[in-house]
N, C-alpha and C. Protein backbone atom coordinates (compact mmCIF):
# COMPACT_ATOMS: atom_id res chain seq x y z
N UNK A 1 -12.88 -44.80 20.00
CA UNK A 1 -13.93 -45.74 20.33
C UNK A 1 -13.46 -47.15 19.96
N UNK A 2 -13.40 -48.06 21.22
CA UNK A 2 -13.22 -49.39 20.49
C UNK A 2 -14.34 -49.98 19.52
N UNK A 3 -13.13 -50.94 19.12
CA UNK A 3 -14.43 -51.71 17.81
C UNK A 3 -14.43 -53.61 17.86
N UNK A 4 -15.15 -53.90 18.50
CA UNK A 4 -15.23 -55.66 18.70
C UNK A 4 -15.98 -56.46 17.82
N UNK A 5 -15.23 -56.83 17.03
CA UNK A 5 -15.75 -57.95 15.48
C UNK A 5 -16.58 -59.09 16.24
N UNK A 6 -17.64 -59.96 16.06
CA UNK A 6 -18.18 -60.69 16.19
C UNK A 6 -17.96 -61.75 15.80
N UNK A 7 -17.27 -62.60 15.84
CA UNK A 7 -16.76 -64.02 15.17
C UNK A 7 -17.85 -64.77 14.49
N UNK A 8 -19.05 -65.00 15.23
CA UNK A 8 -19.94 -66.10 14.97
C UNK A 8 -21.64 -65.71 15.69
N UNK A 9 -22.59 -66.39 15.05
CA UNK A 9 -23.75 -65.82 16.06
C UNK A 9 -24.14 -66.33 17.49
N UNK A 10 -23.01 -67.01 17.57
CA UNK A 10 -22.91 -67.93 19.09
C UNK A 10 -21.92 -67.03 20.22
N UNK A 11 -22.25 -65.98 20.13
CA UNK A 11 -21.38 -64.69 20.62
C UNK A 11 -21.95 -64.20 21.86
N UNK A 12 -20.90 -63.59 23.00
CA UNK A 12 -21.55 -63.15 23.69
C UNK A 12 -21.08 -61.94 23.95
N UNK A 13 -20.80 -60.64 24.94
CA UNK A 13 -20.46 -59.52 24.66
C UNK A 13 -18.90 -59.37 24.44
N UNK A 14 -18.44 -58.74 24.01
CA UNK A 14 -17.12 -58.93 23.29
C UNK A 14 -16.75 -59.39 22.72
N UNK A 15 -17.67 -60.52 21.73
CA UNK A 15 -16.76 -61.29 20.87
C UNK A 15 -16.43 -62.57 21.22
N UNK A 16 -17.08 -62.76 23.01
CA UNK A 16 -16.16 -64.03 23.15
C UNK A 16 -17.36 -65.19 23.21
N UNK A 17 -16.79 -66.23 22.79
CA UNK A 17 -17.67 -67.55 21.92
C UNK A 17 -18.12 -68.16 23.09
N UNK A 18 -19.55 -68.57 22.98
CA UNK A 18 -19.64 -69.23 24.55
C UNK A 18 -19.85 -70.64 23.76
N UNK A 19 -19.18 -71.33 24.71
CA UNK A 19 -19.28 -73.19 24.59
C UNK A 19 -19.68 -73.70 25.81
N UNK A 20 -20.01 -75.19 25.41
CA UNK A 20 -20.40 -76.12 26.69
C UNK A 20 -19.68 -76.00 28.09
N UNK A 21 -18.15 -76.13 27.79
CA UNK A 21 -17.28 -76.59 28.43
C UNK A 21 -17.85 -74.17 29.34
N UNK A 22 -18.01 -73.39 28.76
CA UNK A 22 -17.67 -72.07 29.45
C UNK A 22 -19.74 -72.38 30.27
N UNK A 23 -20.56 -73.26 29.66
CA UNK A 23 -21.75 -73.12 30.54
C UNK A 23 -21.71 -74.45 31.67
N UNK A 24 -20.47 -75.02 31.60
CA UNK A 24 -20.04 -76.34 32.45
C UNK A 24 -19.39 -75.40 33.54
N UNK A 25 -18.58 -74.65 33.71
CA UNK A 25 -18.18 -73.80 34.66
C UNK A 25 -19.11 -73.17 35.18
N UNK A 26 -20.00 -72.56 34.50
CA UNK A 26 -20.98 -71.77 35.24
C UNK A 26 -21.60 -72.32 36.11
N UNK A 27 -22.13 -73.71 35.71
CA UNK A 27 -22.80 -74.22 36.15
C UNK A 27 -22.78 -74.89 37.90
N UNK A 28 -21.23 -75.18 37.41
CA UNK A 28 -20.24 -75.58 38.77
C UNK A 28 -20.16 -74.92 39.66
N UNK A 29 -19.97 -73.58 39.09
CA UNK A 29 -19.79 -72.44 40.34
C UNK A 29 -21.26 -72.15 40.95
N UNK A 30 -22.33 -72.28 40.34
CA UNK A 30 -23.39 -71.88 41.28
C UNK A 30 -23.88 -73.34 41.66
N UNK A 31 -23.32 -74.26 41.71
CA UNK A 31 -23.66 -75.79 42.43
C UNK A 31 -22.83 -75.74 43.44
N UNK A 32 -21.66 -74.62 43.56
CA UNK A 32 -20.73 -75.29 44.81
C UNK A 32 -20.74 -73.54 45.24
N UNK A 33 -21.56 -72.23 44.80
CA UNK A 33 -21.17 -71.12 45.43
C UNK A 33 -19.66 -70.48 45.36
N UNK A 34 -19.23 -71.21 44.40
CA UNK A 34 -17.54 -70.65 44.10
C UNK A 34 -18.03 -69.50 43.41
N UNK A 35 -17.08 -68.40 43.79
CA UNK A 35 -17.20 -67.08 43.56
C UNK A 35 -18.53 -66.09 43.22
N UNK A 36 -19.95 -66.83 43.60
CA UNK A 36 -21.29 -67.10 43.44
C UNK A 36 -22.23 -67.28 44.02
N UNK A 37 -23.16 -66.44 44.69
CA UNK A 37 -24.26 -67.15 45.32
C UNK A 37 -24.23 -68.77 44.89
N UNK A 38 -24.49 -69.74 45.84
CA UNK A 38 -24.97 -70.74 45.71
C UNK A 38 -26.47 -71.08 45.20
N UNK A 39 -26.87 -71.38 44.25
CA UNK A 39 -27.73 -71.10 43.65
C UNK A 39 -28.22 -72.60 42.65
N UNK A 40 -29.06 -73.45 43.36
CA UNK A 40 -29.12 -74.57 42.50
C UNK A 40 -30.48 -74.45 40.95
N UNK A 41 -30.89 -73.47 41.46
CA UNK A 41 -31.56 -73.58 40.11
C UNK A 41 -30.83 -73.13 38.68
N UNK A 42 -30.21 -71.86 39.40
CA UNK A 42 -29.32 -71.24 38.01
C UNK A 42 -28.30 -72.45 37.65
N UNK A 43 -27.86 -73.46 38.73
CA UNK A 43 -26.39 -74.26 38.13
C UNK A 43 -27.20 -75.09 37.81
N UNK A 44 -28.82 -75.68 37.97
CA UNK A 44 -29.12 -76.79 37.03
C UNK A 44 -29.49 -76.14 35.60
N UNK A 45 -29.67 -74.56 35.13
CA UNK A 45 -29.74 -73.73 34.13
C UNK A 45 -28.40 -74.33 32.96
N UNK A 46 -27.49 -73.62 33.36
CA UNK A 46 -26.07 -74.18 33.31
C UNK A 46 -25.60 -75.06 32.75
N UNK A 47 -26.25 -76.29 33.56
CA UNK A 47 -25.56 -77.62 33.17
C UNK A 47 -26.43 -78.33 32.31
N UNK A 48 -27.59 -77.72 32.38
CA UNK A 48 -28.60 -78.16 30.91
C UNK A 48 -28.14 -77.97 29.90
N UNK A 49 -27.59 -76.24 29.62
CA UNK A 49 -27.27 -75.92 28.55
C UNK A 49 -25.83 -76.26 28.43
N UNK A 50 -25.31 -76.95 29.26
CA UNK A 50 -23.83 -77.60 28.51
C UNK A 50 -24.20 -78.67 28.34
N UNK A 51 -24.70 -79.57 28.78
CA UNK A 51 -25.26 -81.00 28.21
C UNK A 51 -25.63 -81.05 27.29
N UNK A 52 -26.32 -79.83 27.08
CA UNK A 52 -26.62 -80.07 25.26
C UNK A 52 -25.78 -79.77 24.27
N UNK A 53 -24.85 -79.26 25.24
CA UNK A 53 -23.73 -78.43 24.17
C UNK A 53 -22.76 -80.11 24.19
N UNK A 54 -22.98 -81.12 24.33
CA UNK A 54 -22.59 -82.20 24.37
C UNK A 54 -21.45 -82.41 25.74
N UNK A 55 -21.42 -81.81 26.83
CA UNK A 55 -20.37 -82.36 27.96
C UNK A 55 -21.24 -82.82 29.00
N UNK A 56 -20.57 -84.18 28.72
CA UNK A 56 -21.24 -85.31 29.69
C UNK A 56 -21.15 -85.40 31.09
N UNK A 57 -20.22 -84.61 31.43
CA UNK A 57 -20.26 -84.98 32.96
C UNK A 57 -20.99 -83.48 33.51
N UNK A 58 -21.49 -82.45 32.64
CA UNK A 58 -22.64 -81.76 32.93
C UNK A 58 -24.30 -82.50 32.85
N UNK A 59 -24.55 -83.23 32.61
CA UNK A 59 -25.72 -84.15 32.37
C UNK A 59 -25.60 -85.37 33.70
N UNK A 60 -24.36 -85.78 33.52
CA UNK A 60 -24.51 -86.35 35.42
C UNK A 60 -24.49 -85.46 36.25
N UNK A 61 -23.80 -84.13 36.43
CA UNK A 61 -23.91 -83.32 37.48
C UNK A 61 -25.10 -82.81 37.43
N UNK A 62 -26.09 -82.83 36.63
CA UNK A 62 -27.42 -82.05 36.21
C UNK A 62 -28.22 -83.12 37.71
N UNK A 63 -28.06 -84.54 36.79
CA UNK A 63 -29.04 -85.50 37.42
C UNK A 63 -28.60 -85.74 38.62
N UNK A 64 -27.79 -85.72 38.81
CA UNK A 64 -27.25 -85.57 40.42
C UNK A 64 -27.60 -84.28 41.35
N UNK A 65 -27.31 -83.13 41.07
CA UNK A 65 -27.95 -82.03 41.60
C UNK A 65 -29.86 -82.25 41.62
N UNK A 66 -30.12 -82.76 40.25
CA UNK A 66 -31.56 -82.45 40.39
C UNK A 66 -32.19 -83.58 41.97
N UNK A 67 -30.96 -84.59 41.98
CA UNK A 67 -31.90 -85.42 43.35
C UNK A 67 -32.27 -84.24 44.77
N UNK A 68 -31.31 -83.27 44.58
CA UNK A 68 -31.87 -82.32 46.01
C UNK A 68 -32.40 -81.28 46.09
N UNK A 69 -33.26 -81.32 44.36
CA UNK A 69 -34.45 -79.97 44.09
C UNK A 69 -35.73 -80.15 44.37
N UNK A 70 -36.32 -79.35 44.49
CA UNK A 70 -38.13 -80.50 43.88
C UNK A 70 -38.46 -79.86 42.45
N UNK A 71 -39.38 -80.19 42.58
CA UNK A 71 -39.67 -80.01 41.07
C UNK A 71 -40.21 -79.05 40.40
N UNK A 72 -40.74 -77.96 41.08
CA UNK A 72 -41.25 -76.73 40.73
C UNK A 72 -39.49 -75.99 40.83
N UNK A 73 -38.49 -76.42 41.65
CA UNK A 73 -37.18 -75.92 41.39
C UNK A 73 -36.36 -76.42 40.01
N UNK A 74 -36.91 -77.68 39.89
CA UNK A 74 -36.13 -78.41 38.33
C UNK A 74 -37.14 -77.94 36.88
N UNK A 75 -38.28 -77.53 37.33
CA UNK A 75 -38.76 -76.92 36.10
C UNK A 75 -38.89 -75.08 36.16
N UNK A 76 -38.49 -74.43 36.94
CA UNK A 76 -37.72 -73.31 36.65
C UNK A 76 -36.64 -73.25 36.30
N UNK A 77 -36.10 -74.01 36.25
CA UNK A 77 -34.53 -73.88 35.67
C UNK A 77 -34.27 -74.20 34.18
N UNK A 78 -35.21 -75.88 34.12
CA UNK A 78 -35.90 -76.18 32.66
C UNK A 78 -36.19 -74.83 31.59
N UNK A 79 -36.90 -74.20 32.83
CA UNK A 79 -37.62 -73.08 31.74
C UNK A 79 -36.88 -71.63 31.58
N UNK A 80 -35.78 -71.34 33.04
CA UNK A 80 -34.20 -70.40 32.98
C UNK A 80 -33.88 -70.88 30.96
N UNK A 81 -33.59 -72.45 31.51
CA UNK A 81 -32.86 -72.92 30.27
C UNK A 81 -32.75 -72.37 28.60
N UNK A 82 -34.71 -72.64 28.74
CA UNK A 82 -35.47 -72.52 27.18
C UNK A 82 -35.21 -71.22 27.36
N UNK A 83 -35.49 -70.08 28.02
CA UNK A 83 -35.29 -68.62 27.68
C UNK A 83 -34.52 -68.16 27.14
N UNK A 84 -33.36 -68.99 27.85
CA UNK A 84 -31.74 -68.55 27.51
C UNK A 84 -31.27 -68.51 26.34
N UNK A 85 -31.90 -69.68 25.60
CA UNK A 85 -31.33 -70.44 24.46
C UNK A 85 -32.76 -69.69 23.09
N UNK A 86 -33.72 -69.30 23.65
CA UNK A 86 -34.47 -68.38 23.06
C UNK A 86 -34.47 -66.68 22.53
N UNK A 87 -33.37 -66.48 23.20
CA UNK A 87 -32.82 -65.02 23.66
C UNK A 87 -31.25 -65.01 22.77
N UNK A 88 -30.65 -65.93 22.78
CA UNK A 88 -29.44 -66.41 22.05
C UNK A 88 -29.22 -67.51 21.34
């Protein structure tokens, strides 16, 4: 049976550490459909939670994406966001 140590409580399955820069990718790929449904609510999800993780050019890509949502689409994602970060 394998055995996977947990580094930190900022963990996700296996051990591996999620950062801004790994919810800045995510985010990208479902803003442009790379390897991904295209999906603008989940990539404004994404780029919330790397903006806070401090990467700045996720916080312009946020506010830039959000110009072609409305707003019942920018506050589901708001609220994708809080779950996420409620859950982990």
């Amino acid at each position: 049976m394998a055995r996977f140590d947990m580094p930190s409580t900022d963990c996700g399955a296996l051990g591996v550490v999620v950062s801004g820069a790994m919810y800045f990718q995510l985010g990208l790929s479902y803003a442009t459909g790379r390897n991904v449904p295209l999906d603008r609510v989940t990539a404004h999800k994404w780029l919330n939670l790397a903006a806070r993780e401090g990467v700045k050019e996720a916080a312009a890509m946020r506010r830039e994406l959000a110009f072609e949502m409305t707003r019942d689409e920018i506050a589901a994602a708001q609220r994708a966001a809080r779950e996420h970060l409620s859950i982990h």
